[in-house]
N, C-alpha and C. Protein backbone atom coordinates (compact mmCIF):
# COMPACT_ATOMS: atom_id res chain seq x y z
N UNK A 1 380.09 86.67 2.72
CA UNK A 1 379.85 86.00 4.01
C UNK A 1 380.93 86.41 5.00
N UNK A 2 380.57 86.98 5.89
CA UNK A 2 381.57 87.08 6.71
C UNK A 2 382.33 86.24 7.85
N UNK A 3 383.74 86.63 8.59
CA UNK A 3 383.84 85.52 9.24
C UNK A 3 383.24 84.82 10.10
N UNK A 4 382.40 85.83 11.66
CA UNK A 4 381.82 85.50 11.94
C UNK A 4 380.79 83.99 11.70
N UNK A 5 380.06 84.53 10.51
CA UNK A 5 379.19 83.61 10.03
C UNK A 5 379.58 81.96 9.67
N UNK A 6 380.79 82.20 9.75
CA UNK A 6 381.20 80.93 9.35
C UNK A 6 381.92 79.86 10.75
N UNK A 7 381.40 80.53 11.99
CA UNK A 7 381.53 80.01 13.13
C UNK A 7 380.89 79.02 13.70
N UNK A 8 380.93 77.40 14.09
CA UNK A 8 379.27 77.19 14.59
C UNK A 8 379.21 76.95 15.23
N UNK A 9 377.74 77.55 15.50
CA UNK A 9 377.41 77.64 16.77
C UNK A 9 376.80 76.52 17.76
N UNK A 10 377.67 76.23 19.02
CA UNK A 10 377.66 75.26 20.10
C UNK A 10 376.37 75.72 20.92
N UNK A 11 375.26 75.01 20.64
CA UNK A 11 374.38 75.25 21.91
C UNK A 11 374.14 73.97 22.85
N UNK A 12 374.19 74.75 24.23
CA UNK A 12 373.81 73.08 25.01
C UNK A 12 372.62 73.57 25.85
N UNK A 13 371.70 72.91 25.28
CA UNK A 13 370.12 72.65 25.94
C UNK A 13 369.83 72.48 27.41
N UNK A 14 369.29 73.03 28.16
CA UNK A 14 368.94 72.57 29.44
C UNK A 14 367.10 72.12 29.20
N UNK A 15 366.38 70.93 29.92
CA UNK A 15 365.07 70.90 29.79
C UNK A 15 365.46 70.07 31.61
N UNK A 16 365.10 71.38 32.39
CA UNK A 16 364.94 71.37 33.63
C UNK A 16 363.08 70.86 34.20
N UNK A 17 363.21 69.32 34.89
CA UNK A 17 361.56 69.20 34.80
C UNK A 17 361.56 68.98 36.98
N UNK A 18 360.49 69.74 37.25
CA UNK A 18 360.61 69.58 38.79
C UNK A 18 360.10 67.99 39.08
N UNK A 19 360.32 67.12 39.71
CA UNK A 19 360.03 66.19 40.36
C UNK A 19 358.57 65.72 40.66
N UNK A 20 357.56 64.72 40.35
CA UNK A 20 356.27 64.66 40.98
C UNK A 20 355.70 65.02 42.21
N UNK A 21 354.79 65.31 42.73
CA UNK A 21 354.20 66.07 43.95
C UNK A 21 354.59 65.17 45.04
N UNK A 22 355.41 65.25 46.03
CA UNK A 22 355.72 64.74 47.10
C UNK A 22 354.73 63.67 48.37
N UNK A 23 354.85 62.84 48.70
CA UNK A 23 353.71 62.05 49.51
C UNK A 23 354.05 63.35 50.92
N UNK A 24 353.15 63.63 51.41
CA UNK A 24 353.11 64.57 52.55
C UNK A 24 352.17 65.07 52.86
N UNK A 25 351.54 64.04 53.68
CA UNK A 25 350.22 63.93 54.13
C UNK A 25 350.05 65.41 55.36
N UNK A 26 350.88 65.01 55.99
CA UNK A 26 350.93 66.37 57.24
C UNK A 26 351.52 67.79 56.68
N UNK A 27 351.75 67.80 55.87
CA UNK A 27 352.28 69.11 55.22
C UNK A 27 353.62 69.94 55.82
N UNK A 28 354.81 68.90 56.06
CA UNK A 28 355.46 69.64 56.68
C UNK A 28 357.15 69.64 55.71
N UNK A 29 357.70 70.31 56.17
CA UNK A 29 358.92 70.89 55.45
C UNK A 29 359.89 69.65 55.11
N UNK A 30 360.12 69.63 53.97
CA UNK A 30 360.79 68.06 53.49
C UNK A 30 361.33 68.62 52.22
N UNK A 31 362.33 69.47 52.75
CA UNK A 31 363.47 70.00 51.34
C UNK A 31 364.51 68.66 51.28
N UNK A 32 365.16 68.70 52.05
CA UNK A 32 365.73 67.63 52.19
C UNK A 32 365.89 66.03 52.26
N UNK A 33 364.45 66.03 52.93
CA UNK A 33 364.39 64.42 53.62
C UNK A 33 363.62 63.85 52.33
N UNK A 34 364.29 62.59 52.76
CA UNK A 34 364.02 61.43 51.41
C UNK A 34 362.62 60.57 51.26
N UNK A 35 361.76 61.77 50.97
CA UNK A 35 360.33 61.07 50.79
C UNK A 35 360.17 61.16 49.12
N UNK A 36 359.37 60.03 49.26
CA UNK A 36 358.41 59.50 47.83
C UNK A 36 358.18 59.94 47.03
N UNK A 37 357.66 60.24 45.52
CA UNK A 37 357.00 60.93 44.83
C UNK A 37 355.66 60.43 44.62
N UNK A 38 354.87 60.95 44.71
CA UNK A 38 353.48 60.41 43.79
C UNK A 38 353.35 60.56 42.08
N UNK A 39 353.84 59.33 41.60
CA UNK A 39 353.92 59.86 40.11
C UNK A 39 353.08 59.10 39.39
N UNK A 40 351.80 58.93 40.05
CA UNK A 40 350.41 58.67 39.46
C UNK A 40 349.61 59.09 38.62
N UNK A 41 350.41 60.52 38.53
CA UNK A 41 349.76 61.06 37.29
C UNK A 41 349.97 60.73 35.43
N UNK A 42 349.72 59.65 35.03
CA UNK A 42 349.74 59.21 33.97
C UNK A 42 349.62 60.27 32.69
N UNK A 43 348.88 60.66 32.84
CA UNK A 43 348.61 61.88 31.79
C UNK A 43 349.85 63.19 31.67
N UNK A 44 350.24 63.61 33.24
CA UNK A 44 351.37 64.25 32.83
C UNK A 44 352.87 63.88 33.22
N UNK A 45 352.83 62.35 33.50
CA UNK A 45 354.27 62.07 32.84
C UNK A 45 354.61 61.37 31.25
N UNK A 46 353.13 60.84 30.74
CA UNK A 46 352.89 61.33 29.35
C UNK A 46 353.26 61.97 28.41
N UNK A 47 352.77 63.63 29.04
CA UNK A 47 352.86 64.69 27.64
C UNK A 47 354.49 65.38 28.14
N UNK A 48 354.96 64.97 29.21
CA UNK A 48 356.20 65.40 29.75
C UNK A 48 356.95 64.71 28.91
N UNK A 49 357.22 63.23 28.85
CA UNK A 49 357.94 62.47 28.42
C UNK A 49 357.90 62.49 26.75
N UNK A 50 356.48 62.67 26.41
CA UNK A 50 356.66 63.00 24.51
C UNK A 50 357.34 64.45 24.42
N UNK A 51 357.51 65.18 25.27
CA UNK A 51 358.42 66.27 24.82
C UNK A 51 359.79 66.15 24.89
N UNK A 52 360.51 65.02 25.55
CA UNK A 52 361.67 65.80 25.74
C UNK A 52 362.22 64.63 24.68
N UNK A 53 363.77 65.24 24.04
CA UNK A 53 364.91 64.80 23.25
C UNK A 53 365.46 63.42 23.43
N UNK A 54 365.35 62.67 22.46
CA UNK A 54 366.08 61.42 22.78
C UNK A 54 367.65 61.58 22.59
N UNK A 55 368.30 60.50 23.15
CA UNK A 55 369.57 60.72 23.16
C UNK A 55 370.53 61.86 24.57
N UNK A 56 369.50 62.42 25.12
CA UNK A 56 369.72 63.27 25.76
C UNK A 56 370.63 62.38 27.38
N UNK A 57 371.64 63.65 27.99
CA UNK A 57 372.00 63.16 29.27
C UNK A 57 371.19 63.71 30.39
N UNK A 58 371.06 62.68 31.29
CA UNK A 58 369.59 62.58 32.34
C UNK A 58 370.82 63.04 33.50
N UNK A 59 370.06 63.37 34.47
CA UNK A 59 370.62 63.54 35.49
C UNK A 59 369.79 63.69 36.65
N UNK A 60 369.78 63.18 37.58
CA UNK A 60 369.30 63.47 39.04
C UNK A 60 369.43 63.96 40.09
N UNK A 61 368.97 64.20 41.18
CA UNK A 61 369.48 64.52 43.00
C UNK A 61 369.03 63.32 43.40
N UNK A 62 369.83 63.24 43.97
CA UNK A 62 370.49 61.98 45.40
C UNK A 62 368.72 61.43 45.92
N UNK A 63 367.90 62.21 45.60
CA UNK A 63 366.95 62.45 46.56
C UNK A 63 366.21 61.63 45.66
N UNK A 64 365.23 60.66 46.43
CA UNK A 64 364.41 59.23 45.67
C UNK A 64 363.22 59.65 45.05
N UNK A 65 362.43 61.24 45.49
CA UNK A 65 361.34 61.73 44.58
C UNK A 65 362.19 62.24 43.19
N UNK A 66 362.93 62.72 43.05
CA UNK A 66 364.16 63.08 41.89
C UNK A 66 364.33 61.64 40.87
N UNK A 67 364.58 60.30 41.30
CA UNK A 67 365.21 59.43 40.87
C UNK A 67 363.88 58.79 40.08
N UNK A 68 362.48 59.02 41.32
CA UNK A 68 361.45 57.91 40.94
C UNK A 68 360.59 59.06 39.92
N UNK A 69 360.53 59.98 39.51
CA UNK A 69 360.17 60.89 38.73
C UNK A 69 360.58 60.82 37.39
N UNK A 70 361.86 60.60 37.35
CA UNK A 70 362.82 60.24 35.64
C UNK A 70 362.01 58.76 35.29
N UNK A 71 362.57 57.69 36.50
CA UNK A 71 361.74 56.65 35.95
C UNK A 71 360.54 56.72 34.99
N UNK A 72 359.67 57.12 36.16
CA UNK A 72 358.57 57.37 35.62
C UNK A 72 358.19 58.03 34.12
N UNK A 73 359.08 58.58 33.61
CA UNK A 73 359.12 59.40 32.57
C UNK A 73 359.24 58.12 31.62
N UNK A 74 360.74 57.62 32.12
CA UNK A 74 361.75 56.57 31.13
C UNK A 74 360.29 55.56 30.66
N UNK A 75 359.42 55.23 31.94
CA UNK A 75 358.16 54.28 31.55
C UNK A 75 357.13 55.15 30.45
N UNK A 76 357.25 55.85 30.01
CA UNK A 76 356.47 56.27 29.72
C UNK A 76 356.80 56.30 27.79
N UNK A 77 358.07 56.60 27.76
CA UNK A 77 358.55 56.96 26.63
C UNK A 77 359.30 55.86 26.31
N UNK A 78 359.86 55.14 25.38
CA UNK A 78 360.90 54.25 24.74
C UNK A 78 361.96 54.62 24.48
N UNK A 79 361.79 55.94 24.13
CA UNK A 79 362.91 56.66 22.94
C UNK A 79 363.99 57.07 24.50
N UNK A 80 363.21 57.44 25.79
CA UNK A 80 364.27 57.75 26.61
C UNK A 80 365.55 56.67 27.21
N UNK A 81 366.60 57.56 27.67
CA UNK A 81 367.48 57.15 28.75
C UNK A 81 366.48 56.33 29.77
N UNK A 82 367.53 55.31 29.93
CA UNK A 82 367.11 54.48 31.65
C UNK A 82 368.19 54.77 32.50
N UNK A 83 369.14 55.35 32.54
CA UNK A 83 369.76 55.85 33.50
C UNK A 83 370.19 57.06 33.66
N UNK A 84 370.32 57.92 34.72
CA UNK A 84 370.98 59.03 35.19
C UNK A 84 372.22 59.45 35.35
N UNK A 85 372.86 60.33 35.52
CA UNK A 85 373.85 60.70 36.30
C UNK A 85 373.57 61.62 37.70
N UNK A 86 373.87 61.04 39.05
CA UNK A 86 373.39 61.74 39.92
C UNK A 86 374.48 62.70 40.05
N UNK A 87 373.54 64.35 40.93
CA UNK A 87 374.55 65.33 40.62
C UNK A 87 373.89 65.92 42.06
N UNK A 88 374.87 65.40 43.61
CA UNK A 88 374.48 66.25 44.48
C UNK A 88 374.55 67.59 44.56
N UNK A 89 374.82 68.69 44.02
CA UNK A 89 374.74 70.20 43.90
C UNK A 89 373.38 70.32 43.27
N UNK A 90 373.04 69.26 42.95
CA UNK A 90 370.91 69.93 41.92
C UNK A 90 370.17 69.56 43.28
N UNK A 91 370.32 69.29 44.21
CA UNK A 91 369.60 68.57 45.14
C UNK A 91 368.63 69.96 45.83
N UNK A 92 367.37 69.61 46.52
CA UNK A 92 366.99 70.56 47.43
C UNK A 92 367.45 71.20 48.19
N UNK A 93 366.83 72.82 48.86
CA UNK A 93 367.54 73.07 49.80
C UNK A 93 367.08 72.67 50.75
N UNK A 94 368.41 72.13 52.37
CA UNK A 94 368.19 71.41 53.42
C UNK A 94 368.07 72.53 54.48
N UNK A 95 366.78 72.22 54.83
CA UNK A 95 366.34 73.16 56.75
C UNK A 95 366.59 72.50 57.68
N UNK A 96 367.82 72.02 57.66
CA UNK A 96 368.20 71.53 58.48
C UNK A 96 367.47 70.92 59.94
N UNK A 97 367.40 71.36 61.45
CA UNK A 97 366.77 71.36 62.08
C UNK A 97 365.43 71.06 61.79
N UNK A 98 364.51 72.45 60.84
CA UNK A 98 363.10 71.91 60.26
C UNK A 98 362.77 71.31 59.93
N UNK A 99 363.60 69.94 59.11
CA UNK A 99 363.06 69.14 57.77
C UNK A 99 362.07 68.19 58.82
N UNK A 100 360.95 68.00 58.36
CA UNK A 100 360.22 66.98 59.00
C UNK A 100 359.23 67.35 59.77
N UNK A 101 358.75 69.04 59.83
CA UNK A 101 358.28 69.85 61.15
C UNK A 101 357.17 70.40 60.33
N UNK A 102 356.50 71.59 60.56
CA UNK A 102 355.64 72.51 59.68
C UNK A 102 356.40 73.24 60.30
N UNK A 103 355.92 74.69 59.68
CA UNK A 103 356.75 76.18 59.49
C UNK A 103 355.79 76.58 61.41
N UNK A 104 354.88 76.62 61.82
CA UNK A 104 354.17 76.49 62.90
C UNK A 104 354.97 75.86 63.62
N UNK A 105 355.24 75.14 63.64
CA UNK A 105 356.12 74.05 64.80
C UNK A 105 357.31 74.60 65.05
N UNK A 106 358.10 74.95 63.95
CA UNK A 106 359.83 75.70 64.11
C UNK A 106 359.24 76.63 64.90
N UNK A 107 358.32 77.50 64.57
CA UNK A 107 358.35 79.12 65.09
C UNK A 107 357.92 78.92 66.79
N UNK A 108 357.51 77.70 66.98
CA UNK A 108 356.89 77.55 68.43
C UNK A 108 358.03 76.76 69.22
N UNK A 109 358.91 75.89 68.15
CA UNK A 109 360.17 75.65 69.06
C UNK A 109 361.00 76.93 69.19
N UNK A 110 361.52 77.82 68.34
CA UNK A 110 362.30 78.56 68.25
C UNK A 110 362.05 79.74 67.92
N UNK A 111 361.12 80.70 68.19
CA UNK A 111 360.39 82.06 67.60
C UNK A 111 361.24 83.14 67.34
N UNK A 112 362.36 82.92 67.62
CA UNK A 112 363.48 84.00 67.19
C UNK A 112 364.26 83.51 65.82
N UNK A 113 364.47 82.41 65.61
CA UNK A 113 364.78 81.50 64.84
C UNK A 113 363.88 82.04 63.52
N UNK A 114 363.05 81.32 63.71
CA UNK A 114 361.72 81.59 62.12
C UNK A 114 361.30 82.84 62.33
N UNK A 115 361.86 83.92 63.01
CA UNK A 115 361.48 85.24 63.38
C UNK A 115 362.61 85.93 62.08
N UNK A 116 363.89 85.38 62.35
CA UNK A 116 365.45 86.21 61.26
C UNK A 116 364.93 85.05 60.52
N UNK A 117 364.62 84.05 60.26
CA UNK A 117 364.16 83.40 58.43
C UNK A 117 363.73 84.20 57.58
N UNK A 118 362.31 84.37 58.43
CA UNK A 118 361.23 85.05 57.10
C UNK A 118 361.17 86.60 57.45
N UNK A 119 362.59 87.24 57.80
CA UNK A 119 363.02 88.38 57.57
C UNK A 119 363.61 88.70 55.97
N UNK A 120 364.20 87.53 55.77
CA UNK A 120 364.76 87.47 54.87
C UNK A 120 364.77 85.81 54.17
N UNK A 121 363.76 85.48 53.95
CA UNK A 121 363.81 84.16 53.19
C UNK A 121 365.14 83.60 52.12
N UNK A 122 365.41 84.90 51.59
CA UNK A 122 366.60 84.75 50.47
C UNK A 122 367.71 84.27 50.90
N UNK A 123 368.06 84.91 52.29
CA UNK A 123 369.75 84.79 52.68
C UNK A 123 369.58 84.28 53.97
N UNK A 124 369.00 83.99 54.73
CA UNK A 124 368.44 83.67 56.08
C UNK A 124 368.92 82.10 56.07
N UNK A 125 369.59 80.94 56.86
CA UNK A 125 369.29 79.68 56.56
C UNK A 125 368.72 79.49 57.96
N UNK A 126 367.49 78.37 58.04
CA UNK A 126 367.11 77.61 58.43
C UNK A 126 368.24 77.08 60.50
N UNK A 127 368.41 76.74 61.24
CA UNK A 127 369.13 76.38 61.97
C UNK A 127 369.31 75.03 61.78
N UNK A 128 370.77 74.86 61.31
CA UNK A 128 371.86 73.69 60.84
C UNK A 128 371.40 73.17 59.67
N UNK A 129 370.70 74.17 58.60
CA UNK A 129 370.44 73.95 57.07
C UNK A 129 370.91 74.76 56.07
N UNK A 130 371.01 75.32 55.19
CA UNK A 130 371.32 76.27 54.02
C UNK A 130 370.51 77.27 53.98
N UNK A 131 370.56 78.49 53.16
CA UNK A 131 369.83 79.47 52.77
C UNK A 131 369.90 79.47 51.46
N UNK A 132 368.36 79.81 50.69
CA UNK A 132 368.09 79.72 49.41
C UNK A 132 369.41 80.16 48.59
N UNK A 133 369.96 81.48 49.32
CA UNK A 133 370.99 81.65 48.53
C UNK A 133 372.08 80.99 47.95
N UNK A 134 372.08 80.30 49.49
CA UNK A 134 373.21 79.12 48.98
C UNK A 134 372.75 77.85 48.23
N UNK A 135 371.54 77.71 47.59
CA UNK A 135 371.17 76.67 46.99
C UNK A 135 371.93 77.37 45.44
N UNK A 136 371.20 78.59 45.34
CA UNK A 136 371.13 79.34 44.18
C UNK A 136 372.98 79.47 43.63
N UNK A 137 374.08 79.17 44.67
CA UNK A 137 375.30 79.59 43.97
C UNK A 137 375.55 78.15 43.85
N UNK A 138 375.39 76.80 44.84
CA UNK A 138 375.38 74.77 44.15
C UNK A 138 374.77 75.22 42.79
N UNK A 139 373.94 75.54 42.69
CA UNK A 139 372.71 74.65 41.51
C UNK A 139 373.49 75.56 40.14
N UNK A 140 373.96 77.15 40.65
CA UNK A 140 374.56 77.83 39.50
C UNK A 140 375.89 77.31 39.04
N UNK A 141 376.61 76.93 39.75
CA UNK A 141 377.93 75.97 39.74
C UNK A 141 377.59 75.11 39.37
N UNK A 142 376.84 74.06 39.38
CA UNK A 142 376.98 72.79 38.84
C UNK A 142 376.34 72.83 37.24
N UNK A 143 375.03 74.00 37.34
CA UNK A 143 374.96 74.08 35.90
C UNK A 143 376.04 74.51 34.61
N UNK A 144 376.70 75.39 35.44
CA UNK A 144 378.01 76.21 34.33
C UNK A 144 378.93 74.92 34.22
N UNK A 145 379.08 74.25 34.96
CA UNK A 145 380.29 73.26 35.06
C UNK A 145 379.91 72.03 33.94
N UNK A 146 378.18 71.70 34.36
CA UNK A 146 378.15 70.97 33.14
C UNK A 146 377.89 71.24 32.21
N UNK A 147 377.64 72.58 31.52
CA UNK A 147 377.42 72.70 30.78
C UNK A 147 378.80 72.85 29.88
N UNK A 148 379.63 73.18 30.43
CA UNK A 148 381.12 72.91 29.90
C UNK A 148 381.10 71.77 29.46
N UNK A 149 381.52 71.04 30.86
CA UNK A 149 381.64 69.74 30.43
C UNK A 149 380.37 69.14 29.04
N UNK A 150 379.66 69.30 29.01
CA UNK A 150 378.47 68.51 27.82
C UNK A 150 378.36 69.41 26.89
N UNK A 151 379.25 70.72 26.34
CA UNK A 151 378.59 71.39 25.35
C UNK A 151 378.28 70.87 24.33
N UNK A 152 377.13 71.64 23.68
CA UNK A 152 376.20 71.08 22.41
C UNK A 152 375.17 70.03 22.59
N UNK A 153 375.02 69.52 23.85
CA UNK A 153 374.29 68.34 24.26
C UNK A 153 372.61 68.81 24.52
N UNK A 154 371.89 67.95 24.78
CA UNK A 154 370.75 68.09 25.16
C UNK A 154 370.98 67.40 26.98
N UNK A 155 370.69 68.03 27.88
CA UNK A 155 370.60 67.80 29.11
C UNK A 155 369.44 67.79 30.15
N UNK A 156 368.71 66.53 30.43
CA UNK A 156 367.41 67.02 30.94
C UNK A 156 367.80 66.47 32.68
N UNK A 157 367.22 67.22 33.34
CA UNK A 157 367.59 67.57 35.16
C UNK A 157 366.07 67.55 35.34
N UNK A 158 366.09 66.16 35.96
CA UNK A 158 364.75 65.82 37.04
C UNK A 158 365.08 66.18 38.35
N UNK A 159 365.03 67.48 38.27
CA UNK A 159 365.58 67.92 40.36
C UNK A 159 364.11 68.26 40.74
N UNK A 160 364.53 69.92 41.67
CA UNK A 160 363.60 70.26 42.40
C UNK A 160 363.30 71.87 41.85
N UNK A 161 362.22 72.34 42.98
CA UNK A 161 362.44 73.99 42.34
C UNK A 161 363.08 74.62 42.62
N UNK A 162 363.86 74.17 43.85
CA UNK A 162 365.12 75.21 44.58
C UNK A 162 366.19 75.49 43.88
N UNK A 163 366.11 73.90 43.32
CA UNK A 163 367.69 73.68 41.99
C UNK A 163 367.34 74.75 40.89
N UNK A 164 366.02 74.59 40.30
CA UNK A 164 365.63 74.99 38.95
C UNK A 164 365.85 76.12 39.57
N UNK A 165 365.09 77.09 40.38
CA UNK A 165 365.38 78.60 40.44
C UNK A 165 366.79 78.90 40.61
N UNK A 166 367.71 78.49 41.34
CA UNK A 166 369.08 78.76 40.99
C UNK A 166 369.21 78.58 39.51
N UNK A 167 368.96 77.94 39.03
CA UNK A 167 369.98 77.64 37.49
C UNK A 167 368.84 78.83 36.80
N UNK A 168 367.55 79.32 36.77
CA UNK A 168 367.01 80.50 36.12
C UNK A 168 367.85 81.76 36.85
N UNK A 169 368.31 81.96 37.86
CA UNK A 169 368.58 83.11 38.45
C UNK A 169 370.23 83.13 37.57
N UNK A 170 371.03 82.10 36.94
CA UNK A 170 372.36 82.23 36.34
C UNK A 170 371.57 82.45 35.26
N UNK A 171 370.83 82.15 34.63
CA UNK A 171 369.92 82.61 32.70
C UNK A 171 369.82 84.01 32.98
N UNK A 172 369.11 84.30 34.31
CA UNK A 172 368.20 85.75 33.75
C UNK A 172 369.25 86.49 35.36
N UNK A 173 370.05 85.87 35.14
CA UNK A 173 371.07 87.19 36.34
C UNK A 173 370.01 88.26 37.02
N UNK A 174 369.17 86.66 37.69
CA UNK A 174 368.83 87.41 39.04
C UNK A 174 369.28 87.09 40.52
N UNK A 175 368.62 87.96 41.60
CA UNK A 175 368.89 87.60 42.83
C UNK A 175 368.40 86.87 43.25
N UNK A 176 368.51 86.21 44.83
CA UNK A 176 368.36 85.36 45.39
C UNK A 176 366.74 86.09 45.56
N UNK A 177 366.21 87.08 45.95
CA UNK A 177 365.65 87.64 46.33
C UNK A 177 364.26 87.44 45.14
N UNK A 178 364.90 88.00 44.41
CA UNK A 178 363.84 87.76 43.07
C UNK A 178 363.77 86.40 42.23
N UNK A 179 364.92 85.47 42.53
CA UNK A 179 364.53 83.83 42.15
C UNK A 179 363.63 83.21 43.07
N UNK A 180 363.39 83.41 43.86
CA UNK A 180 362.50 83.06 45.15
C UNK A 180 361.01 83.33 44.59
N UNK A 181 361.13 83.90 43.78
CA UNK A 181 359.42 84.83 43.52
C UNK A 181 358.96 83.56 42.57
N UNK A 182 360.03 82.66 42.04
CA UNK A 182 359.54 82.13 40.90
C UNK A 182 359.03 80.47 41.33
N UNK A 183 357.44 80.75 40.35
CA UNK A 183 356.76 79.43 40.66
C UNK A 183 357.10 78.37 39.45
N UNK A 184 357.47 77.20 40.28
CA UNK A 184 357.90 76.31 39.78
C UNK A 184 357.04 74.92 39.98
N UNK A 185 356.33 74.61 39.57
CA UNK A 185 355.11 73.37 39.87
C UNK A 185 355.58 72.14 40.17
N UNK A 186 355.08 70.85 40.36
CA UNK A 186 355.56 69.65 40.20
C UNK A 186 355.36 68.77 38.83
N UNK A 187 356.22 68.03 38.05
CA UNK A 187 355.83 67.70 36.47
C UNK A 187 355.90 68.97 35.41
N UNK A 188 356.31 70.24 35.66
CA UNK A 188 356.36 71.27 35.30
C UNK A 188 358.15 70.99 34.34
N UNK A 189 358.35 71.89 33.31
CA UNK A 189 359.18 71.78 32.80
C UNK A 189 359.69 73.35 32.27
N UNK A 190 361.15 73.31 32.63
CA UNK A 190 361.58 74.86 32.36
C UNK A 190 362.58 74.55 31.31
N UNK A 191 362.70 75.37 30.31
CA UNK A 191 363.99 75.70 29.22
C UNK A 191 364.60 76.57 29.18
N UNK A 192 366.25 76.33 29.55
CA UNK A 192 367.12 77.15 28.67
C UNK A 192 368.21 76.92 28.12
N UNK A 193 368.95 77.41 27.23
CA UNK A 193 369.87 77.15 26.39
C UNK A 193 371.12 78.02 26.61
N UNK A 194 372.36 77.43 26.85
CA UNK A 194 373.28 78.59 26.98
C UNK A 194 374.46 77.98 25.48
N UNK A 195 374.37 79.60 25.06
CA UNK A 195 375.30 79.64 23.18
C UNK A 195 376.27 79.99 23.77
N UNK A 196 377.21 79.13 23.10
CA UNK A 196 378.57 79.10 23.87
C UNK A 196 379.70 80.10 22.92
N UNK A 197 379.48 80.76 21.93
CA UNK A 197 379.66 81.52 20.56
C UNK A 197 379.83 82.88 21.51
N UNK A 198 381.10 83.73 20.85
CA UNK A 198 381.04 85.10 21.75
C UNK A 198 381.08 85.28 23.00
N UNK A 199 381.53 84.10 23.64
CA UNK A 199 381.59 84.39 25.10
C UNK A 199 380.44 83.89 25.85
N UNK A 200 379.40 83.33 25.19
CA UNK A 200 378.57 82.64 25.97
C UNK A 200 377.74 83.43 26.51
N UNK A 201 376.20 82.63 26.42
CA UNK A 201 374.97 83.85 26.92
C UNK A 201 373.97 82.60 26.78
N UNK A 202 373.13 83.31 27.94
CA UNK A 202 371.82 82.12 28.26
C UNK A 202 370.48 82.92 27.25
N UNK A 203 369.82 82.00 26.96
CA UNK A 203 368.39 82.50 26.75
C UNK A 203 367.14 81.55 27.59
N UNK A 204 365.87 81.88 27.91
CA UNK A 204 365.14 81.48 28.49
C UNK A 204 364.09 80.97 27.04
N UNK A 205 363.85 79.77 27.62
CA UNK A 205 363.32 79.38 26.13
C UNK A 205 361.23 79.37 26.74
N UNK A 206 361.17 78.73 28.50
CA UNK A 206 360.02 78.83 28.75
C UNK A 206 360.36 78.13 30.20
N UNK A 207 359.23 78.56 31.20
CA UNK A 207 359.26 78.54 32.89
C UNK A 207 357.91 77.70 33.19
N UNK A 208 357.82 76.81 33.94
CA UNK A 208 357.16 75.96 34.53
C UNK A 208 356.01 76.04 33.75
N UNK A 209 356.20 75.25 32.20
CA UNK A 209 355.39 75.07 31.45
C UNK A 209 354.71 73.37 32.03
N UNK A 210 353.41 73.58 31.45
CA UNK A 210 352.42 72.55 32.22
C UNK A 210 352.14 71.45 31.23
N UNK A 211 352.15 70.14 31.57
CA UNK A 211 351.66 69.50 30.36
C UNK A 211 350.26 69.47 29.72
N UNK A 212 350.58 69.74 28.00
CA UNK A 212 349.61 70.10 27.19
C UNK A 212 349.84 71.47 26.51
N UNK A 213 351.29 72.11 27.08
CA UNK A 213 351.56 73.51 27.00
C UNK A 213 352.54 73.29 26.17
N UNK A 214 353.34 72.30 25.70
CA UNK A 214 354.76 72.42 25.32
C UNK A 214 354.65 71.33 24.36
């Protein structure tokens, strides 16, 4: 047996689940702003909630579709956590100016504005909001940090998809550019695991798996 083998190995779990489908009747840009969830869907906060780990640390964004989404889970299951730890760095990204508008409306207040956005969606921010990018280096920071802090743990993050694609773009060391590509649903659930053995390395365990899938 060699030495190696006789090392053991620390894994700490991520089970990243996006938030229920947002109330947003007019369809307009609400990264930020503190609207509702619709978490009426019984069936998939259900097969969501029989999947994930008891014992596990919960965590949230600041943001009340984030908070009322875990609930909803916690109702669903026994075996879960009833409380969170909130973690403003998982939070959405904020368009500042936009939040509250449609993508039509910015471009007709400001056509030069949403003209350099969706030049570059990746690195572009919003006027007096963030750029995806900068969601993608919060959400990568706060994941490495806790995952320090909690190694070996099971950790489940009721955020958003802005959060979740940052924390896949630190797994699969991609860009801002190519985390952007990735669809992330609502009630959807992503896995990965980072082995803390050898210097540490992520694996992708599965991406906006649907309930009935997992």
């Amino acid at each position: 047996m060699s030495a190696a083998s006789l090392i053991p190995l620390t894994v700490t779990r991520w089970w990243l689940i996006r938030h229920a489908p947002v109330h947003n009747p007019d369809n307009v840009i609400c990264g930020a702003s503190d609207r509702e969830a619709d978490t009426g869907n019984r069936a998939a906060a259900a097969a969501l909630a029989a999947s994930l780990p008891a014992d596990a640390l919960w965590l949230t964004s600041p943001l009340r579709r984030s908070r009322q989404t875990a609930q909803a889970l916690w109702s669903r299951n026994p075996r879960l956590a009833g409380t969170a730890v909130v973690e403003p760095a998982l939070s959405e990204q904020d368009f500042g100016d936009w939040e509250g508008i449609s993508h039509d409306t910015a471009a007709l207040r400001d056509a030069e504005a949403a003209a350099r956005f969706w030049r570059d969606p990746a690195r572009h921010a919003p006027p007096g909001g963030e750029s995806f990018a900068m969601v993608m280096e919060r959400a990568a920071e706060a994941v490495e940090r806790l995952t320090d802090l909690h190694a070996g743990r099971d950790l489940v993050a009721v955020i958003h998809a802005g959060s979740i694609r940052g924390a896949l773009a630190l797994a699969l060391d991609l860009t801002p550019e190519a985390a952007l590509r990735l669809r992330i649903d609502p009630w959807s659930l992503t896995r990965i695991d980072h082995h803390h053995t050898g210097g540490g390395a992520w694996s992708v365990g599965g991406m906006n798996l649907q309930c009935g899938t997992f």
